[in-house]
PDB file of N, CA and C in Angstrom:
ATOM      1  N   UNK A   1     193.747  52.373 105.935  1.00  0.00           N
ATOM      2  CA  UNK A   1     193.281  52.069 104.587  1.00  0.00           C
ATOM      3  C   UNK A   1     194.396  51.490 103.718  1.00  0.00           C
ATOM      4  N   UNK A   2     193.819  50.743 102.978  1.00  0.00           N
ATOM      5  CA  UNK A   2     194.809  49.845 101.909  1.00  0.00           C
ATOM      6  C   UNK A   2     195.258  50.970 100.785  1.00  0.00           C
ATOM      7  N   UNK A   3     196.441  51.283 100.356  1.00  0.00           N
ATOM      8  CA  UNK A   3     196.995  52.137  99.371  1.00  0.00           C
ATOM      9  C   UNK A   3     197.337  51.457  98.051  1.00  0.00           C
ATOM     10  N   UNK A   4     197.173  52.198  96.796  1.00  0.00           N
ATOM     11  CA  UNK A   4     197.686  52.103  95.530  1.00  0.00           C
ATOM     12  C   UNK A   4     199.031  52.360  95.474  1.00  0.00           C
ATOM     13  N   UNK A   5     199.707  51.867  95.286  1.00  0.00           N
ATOM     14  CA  UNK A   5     201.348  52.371  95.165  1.00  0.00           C
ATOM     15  C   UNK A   5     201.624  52.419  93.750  1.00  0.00           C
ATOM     16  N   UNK A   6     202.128  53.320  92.670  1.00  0.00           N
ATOM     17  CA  UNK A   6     202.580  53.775  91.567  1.00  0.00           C
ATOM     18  C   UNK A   6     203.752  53.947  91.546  1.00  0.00           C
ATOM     19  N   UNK A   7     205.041  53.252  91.484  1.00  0.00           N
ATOM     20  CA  UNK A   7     206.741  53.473  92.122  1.00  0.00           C
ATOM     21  C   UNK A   7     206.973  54.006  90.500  1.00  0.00           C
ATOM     22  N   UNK A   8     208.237  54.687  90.660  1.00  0.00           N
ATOM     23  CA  UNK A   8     209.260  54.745  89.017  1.00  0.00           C
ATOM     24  C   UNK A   8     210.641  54.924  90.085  1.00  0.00           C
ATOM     25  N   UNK A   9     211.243  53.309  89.637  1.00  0.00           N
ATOM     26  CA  UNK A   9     212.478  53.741  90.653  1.00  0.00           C
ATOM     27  C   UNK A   9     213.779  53.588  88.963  1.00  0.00           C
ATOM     28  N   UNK A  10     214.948  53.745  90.259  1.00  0.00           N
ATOM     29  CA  UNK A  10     216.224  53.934  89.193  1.00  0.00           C
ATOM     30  C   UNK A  10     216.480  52.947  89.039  1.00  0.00           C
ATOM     31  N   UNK A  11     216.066  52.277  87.529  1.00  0.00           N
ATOM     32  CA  UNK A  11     216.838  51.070  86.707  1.00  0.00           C
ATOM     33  C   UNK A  11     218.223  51.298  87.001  1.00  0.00           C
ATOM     34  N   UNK A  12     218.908  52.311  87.025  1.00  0.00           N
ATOM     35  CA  UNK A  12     220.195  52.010  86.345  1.00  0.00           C
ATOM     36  C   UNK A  12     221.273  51.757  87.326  1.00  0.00           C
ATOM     37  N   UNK A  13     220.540  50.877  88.928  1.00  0.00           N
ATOM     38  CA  UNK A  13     221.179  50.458  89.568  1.00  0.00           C
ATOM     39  C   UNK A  13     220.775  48.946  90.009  1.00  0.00           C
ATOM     40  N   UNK A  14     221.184  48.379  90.748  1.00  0.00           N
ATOM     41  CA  UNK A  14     221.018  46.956  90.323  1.00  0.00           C
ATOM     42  C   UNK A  14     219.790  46.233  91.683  1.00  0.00           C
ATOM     43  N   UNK A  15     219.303  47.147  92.783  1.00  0.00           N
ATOM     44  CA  UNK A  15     218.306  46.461  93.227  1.00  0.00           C
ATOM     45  C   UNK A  15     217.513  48.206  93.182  1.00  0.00           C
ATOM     46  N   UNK A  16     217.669  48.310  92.153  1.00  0.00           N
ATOM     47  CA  UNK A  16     215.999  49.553  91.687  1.00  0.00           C
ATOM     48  C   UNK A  16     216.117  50.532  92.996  1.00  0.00           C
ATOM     49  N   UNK A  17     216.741  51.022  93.729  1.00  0.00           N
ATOM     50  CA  UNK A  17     216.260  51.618  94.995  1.00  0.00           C
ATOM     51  C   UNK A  17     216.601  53.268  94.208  1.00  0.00           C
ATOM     52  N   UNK A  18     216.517  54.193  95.041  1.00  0.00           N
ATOM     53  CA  UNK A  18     215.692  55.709  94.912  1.00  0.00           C
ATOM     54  C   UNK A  18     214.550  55.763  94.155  1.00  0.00           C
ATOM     55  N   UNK A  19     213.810  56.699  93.855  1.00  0.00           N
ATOM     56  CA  UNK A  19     212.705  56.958  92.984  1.00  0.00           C
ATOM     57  C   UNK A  19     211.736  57.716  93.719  1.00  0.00           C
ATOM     58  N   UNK A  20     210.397  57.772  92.691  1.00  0.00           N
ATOM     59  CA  UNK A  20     208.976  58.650  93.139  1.00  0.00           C
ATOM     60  C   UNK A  20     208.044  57.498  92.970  1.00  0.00           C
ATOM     61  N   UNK A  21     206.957  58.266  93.988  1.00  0.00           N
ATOM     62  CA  UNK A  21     205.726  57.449  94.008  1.00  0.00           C
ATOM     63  C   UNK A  21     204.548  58.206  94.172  1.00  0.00           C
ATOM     64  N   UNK A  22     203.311  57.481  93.683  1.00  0.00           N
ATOM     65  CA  UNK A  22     202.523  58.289  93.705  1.00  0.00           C
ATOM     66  C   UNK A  22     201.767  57.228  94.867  1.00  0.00           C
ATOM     67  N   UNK A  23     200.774  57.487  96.110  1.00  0.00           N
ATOM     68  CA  UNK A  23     199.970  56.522  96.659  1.00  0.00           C
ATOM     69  C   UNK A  23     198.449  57.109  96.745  1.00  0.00           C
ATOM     70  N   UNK A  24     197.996  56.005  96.160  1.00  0.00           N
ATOM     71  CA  UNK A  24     196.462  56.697  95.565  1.00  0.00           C
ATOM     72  C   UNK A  24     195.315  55.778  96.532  1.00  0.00           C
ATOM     73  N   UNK A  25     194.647  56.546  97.764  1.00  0.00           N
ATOM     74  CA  UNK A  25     193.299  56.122  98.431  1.00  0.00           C
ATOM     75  C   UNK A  25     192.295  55.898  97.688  1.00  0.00           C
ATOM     76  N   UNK A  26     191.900  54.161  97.689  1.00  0.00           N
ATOM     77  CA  UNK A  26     190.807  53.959  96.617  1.00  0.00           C
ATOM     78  C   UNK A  26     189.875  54.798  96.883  1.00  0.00           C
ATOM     79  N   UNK A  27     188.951  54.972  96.035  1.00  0.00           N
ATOM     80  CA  UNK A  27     187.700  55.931  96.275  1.00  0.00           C
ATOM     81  C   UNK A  27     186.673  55.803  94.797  1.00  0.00           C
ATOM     82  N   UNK A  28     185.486  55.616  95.115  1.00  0.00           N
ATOM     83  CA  UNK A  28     184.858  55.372  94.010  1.00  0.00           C
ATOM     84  C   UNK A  28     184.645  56.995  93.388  1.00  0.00           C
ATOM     85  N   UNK A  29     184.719  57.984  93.938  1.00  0.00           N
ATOM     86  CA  UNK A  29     184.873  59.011  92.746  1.00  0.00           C
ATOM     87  C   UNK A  29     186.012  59.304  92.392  1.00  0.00           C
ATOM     88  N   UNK A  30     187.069  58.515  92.035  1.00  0.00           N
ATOM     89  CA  UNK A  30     188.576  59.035  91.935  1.00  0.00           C
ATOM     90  C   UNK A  30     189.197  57.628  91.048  1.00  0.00           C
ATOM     91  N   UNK A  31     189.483  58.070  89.720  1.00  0.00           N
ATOM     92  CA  UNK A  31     190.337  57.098  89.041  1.00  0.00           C
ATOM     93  C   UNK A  31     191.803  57.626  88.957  1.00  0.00           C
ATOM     94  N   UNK A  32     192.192  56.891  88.662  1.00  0.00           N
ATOM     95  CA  UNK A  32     194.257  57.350  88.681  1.00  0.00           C
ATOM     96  C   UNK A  32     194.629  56.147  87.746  1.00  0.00           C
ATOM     97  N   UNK A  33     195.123  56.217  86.597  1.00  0.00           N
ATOM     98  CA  UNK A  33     195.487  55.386  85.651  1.00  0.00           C
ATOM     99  C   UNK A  33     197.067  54.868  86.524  1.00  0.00           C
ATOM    100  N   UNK A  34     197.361  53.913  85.513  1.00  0.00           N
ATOM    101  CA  UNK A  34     198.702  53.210  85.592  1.00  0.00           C
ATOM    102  C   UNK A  34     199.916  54.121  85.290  1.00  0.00           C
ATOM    103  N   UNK A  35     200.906  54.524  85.329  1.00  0.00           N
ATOM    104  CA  UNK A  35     201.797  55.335  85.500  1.00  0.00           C
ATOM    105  C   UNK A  35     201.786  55.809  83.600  1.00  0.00           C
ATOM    106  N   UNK A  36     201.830  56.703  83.148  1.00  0.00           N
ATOM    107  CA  UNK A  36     201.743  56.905  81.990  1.00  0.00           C
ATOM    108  C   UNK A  36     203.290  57.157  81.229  1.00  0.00           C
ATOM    109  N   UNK A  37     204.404  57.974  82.040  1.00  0.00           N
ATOM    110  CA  UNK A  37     205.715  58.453  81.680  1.00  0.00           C
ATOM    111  C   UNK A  37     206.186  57.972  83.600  1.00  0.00           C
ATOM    112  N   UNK A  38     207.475  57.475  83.212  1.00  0.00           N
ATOM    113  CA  UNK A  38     208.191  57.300  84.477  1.00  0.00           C
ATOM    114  C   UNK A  38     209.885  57.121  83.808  1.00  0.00           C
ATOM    115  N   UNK A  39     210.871  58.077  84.271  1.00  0.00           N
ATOM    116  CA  UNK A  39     212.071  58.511  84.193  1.00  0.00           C
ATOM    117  C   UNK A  39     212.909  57.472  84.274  1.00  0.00           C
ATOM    118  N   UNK A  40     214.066  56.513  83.162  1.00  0.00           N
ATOM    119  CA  UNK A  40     214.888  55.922  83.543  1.00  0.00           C
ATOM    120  C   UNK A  40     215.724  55.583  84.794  1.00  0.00           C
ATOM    121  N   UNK A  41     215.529  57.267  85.523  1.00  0.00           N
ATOM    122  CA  UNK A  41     216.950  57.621  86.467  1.00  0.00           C
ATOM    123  C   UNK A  41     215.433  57.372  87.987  1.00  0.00           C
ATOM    124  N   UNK A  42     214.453  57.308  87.857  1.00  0.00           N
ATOM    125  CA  UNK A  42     213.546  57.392  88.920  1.00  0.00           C
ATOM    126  C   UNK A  42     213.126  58.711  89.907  1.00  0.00           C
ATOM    127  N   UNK A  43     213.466  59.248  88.281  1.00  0.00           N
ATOM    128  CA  UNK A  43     213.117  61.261  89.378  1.00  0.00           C
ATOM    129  C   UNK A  43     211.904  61.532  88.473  1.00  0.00           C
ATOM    130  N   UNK A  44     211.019  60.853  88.289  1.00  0.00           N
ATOM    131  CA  UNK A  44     209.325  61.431  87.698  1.00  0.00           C
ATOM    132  C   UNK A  44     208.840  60.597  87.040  1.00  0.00           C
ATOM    133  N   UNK A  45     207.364  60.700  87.718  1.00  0.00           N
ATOM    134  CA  UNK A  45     206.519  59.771  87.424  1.00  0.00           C
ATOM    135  C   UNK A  45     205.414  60.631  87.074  1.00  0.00           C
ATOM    136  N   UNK A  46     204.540  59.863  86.270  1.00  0.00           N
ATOM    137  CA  UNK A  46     203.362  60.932  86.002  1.00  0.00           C
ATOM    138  C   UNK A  46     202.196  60.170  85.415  1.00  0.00           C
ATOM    139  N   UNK A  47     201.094  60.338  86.152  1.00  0.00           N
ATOM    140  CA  UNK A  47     199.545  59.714  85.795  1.00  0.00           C
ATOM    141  C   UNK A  47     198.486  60.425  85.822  1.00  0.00           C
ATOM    142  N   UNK A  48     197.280  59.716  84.888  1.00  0.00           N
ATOM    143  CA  UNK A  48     196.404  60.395  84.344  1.00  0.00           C
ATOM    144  C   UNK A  48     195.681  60.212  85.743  1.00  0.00           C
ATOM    145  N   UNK A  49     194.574  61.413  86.244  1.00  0.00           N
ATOM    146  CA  UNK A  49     193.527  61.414  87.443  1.00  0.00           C
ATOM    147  C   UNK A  49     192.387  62.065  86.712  1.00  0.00           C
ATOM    148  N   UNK A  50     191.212  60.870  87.240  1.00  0.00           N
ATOM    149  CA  UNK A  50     189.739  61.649  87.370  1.00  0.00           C
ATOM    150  C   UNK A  50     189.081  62.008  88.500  1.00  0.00           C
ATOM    151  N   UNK A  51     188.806  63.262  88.882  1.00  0.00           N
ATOM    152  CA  UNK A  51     188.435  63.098  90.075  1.00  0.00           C
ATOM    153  C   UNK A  51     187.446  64.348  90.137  1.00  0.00           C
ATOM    154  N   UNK A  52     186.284  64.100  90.477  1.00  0.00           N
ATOM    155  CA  UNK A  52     184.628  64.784  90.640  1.00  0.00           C
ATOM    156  C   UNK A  52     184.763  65.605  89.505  1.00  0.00           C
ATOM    157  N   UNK A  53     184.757  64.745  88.665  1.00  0.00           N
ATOM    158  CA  UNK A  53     184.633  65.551  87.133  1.00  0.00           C
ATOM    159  C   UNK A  53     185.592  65.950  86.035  1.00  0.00           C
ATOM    160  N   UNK A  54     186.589  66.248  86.649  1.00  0.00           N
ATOM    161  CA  UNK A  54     187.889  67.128  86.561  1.00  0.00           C
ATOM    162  C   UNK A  54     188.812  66.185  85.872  1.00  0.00           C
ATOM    163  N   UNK A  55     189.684  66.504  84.870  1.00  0.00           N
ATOM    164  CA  UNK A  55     190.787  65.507  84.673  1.00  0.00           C
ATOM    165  C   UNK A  55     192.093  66.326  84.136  1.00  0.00           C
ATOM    166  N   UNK A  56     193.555  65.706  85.214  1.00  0.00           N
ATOM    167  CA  UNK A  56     194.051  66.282  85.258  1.00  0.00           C
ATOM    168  C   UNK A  56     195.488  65.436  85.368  1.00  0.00           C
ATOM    169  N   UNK A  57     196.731  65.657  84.905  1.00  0.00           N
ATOM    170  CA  UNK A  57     198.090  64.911  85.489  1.00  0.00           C
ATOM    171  C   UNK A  57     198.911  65.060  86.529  1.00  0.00           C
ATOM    172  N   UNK A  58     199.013  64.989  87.327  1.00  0.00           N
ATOM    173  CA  UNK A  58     199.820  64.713  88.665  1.00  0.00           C
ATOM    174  C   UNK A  58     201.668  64.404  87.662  1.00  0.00           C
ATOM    175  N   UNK A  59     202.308  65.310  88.374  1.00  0.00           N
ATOM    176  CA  UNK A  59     203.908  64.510  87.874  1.00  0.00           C
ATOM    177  C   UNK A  59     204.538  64.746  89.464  1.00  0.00           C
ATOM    178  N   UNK A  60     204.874  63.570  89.664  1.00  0.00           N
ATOM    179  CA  UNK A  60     205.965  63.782  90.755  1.00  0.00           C
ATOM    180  C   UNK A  60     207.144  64.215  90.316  1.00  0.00           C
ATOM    181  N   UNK A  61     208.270  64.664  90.782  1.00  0.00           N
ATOM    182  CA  UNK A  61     209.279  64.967  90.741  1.00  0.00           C
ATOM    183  C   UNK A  61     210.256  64.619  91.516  1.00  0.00           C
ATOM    184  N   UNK A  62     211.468  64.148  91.893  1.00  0.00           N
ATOM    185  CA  UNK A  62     212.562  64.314  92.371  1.00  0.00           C
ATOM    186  C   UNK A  62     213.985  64.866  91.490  1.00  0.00           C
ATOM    187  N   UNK A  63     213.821  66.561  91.614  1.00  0.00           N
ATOM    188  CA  UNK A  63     214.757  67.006  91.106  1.00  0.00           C
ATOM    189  C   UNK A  63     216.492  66.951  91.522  1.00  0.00           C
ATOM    190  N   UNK A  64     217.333  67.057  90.744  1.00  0.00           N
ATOM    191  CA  UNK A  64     219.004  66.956  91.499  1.00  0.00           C
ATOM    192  C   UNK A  64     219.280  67.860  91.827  1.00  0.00           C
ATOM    193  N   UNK A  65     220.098  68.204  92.773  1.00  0.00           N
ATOM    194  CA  UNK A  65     220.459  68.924  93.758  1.00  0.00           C
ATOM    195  C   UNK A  65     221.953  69.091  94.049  1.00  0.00           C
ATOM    196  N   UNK A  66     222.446  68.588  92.521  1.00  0.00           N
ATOM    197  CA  UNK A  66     223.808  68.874  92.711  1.00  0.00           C
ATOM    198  C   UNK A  66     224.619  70.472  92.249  1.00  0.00           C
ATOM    199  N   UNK A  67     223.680  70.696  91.168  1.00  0.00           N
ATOM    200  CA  UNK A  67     224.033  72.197  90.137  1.00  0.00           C
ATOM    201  C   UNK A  67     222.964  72.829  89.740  1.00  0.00           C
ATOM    202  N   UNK A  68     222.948  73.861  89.243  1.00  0.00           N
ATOM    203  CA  UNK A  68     222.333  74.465  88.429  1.00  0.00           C
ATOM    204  C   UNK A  68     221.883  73.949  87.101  1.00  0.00           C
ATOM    205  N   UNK A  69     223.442  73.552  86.867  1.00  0.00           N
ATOM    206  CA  UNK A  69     223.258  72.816  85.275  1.00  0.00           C
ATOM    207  C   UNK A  69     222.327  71.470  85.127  1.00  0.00           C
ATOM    208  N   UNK A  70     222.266  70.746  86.009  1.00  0.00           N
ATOM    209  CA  UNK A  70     222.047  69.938  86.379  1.00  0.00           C
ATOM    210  C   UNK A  70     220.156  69.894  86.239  1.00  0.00           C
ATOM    211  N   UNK A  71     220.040  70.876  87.092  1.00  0.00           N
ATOM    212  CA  UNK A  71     218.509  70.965  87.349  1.00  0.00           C
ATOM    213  C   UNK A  71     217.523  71.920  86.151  1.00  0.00           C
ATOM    214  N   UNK A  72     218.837  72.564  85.740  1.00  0.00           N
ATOM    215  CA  UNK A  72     218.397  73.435  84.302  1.00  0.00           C
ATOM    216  C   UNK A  72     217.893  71.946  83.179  1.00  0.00           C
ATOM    217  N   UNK A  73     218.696  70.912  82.541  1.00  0.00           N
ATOM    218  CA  UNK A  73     218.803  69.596  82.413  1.00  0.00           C
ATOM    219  C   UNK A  73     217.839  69.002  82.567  1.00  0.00           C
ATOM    220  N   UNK A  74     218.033  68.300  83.706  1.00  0.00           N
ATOM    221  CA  UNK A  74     215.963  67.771  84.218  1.00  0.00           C
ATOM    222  C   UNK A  74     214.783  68.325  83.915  1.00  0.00           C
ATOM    223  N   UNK A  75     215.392  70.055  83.949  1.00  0.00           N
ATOM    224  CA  UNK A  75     213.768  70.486  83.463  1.00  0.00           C
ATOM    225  C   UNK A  75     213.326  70.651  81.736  1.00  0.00           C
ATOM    226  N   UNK A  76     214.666  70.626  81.208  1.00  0.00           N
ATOM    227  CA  UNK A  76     214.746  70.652  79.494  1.00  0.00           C
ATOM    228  C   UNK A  76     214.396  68.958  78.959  1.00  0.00           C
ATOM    229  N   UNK A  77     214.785  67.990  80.044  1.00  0.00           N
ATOM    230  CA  UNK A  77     215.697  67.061  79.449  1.00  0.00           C
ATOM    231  C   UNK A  77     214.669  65.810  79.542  1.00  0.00           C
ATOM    232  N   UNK A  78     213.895  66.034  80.943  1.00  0.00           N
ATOM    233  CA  UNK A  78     213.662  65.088  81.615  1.00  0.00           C
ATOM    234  C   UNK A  78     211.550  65.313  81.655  1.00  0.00           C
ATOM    235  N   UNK A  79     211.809  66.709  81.984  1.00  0.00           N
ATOM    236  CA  UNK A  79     210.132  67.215  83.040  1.00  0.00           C
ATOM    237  C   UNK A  79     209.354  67.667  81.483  1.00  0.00           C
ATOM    238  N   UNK A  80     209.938  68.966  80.524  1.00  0.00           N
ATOM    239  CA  UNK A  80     209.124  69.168  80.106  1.00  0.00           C
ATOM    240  C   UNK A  80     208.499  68.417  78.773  1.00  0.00           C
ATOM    241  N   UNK A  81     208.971  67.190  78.559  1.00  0.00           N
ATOM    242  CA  UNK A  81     208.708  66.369  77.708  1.00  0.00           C
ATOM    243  C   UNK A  81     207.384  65.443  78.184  1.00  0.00           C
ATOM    244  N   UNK A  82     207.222  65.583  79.493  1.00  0.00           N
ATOM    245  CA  UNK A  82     206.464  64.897  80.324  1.00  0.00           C
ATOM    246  C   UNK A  82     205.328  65.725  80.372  1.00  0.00           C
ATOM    247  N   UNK A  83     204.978  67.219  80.305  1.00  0.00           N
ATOM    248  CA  UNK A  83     204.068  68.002  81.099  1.00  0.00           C
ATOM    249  C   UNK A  83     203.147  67.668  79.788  1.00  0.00           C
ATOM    250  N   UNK A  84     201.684  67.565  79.846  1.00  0.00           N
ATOM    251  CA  UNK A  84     200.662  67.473  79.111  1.00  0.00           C
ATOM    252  C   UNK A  84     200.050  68.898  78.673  1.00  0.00           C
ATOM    253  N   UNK A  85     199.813  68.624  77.624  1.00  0.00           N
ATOM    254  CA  UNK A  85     198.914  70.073  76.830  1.00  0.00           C
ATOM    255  C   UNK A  85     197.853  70.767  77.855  1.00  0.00           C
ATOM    256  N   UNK A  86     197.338  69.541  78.687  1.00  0.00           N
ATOM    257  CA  UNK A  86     196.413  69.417  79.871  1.00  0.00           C
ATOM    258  C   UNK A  86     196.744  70.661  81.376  1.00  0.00           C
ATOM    259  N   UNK A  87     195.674  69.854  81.990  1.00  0.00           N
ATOM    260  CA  UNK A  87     196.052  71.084  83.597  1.00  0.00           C
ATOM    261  C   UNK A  87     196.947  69.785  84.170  1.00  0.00           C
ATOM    262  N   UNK A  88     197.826  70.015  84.494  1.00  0.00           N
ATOM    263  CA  UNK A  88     198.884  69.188  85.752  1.00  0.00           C
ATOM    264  C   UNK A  88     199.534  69.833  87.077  1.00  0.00           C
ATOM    265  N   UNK A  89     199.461  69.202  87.948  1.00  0.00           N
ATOM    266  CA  UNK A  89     199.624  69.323  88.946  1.00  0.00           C
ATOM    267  C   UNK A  89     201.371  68.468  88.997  1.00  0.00           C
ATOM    268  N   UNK A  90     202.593  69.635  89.373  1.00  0.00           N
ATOM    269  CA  UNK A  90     203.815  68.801  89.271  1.00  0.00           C
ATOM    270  C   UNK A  90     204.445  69.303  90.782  1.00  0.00           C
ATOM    271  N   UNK A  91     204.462  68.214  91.493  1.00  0.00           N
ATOM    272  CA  UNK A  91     205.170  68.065  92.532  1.00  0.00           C
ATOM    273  C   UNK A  91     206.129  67.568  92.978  1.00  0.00           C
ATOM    274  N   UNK A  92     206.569  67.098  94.207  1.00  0.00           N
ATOM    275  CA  UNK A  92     207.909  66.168  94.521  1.00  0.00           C
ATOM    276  C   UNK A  92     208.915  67.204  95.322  1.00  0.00           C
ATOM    277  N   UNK A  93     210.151  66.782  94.786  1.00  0.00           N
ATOM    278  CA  UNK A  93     211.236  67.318  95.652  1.00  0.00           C
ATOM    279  C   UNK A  93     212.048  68.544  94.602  1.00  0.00           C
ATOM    280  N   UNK A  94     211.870  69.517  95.007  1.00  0.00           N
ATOM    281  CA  UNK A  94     212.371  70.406  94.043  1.00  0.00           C
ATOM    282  C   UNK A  94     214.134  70.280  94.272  1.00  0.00           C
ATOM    283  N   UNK A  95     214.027  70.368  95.315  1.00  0.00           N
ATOM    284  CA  UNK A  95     215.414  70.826  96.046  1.00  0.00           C
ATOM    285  C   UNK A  95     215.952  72.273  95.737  1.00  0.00           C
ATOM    286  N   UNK A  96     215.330  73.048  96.201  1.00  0.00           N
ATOM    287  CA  UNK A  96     215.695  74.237  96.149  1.00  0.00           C
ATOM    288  C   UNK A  96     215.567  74.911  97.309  1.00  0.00           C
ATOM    289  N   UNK A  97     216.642  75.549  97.596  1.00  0.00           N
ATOM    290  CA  UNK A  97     216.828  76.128  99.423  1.00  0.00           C
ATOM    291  C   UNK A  97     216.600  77.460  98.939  1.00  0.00           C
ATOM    292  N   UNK A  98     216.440  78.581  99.327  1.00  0.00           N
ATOM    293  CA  UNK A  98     216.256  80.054  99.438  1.00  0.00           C
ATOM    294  C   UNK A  98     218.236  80.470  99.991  1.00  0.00           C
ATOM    295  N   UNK A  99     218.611  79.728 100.664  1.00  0.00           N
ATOM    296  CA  UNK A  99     220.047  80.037 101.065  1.00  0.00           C
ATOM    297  C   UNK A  99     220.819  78.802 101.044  1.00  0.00           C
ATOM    298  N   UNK A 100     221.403  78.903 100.090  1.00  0.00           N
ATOM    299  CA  UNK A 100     221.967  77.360 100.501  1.00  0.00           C
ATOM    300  C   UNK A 100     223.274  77.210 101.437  1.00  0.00           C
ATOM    301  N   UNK A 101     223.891  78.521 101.537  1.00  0.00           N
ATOM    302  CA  UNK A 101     224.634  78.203 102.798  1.00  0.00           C
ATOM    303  C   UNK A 101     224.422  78.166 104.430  1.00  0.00           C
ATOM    304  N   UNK A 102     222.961  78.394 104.218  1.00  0.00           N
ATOM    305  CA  UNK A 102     222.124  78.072 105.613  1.00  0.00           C
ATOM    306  C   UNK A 102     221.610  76.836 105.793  1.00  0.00           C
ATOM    307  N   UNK A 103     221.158  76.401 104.419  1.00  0.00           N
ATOM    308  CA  UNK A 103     220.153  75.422 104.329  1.00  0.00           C
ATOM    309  C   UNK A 103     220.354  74.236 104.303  1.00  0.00           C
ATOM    310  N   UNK A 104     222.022  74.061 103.558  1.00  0.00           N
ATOM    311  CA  UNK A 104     222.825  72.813 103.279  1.00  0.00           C
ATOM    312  C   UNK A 104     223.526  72.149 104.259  1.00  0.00           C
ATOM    313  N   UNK A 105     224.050  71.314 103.893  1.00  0.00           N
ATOM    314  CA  UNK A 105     225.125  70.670 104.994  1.00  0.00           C
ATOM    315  C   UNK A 105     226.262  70.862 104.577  1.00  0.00           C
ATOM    316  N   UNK A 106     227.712  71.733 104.191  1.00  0.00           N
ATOM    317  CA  UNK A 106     228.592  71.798 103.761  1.00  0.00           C
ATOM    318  C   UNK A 106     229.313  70.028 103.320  1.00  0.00           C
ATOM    319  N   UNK A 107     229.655  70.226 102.164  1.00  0.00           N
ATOM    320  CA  UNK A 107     229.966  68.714 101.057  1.00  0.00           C
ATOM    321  C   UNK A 107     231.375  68.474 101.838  1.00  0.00           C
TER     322      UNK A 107
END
């Protein structure tokens, strides 16, 4: 099947590469608007969905994974400016390990 692609990549490099996407299977009971909020840095994107009645926001996420501070940040700085009064659905890459000295690759 042919896909909708919804990208928010990182302007602030010079051929746009990292980012989120949303890919939406046409379907006549299912609308998905045009990207509504999408992140300078290309870590969240977020669009309006109708679907069998229901309407709701989807936010992707690609959170950083460098600090604490960092991801404390994204979620003050970046996510909750984004979340709707609405029901949303926020997904993506959290990056969060349960152990990170198991889970990681030593830097």
């Amino acid at each position: 099947p042919v896909y909708q692609v919804l990208w928010a990549s990182n302007s602030s490099v010079p051929d746009e590469r990292n980012g989120v996407a949303v890919l939406v299977r046409p379907s006549p009971h299912l609308r998905v608007s045009a990207p509504t909020a999408a992140s300078p840095c290309g870590r969240l994107l977020t669009v309006s969905v109708s679907w069998a009645g229901h309407n709701f926001t989807v936010v992707n996420t690609y959170w950083p994974s460098d600090s604490v501070q960092h991801r404390t940040r994204f979620l003050r700085d970046v996510l909750q400016p984004h979340l709707p009064g609405g029901p949303a659905i926020v997904l993506g890459d959290f990056n969060f390990t349960p152990n990170p000295a198991l889970d990681r690759y030593p830097v």
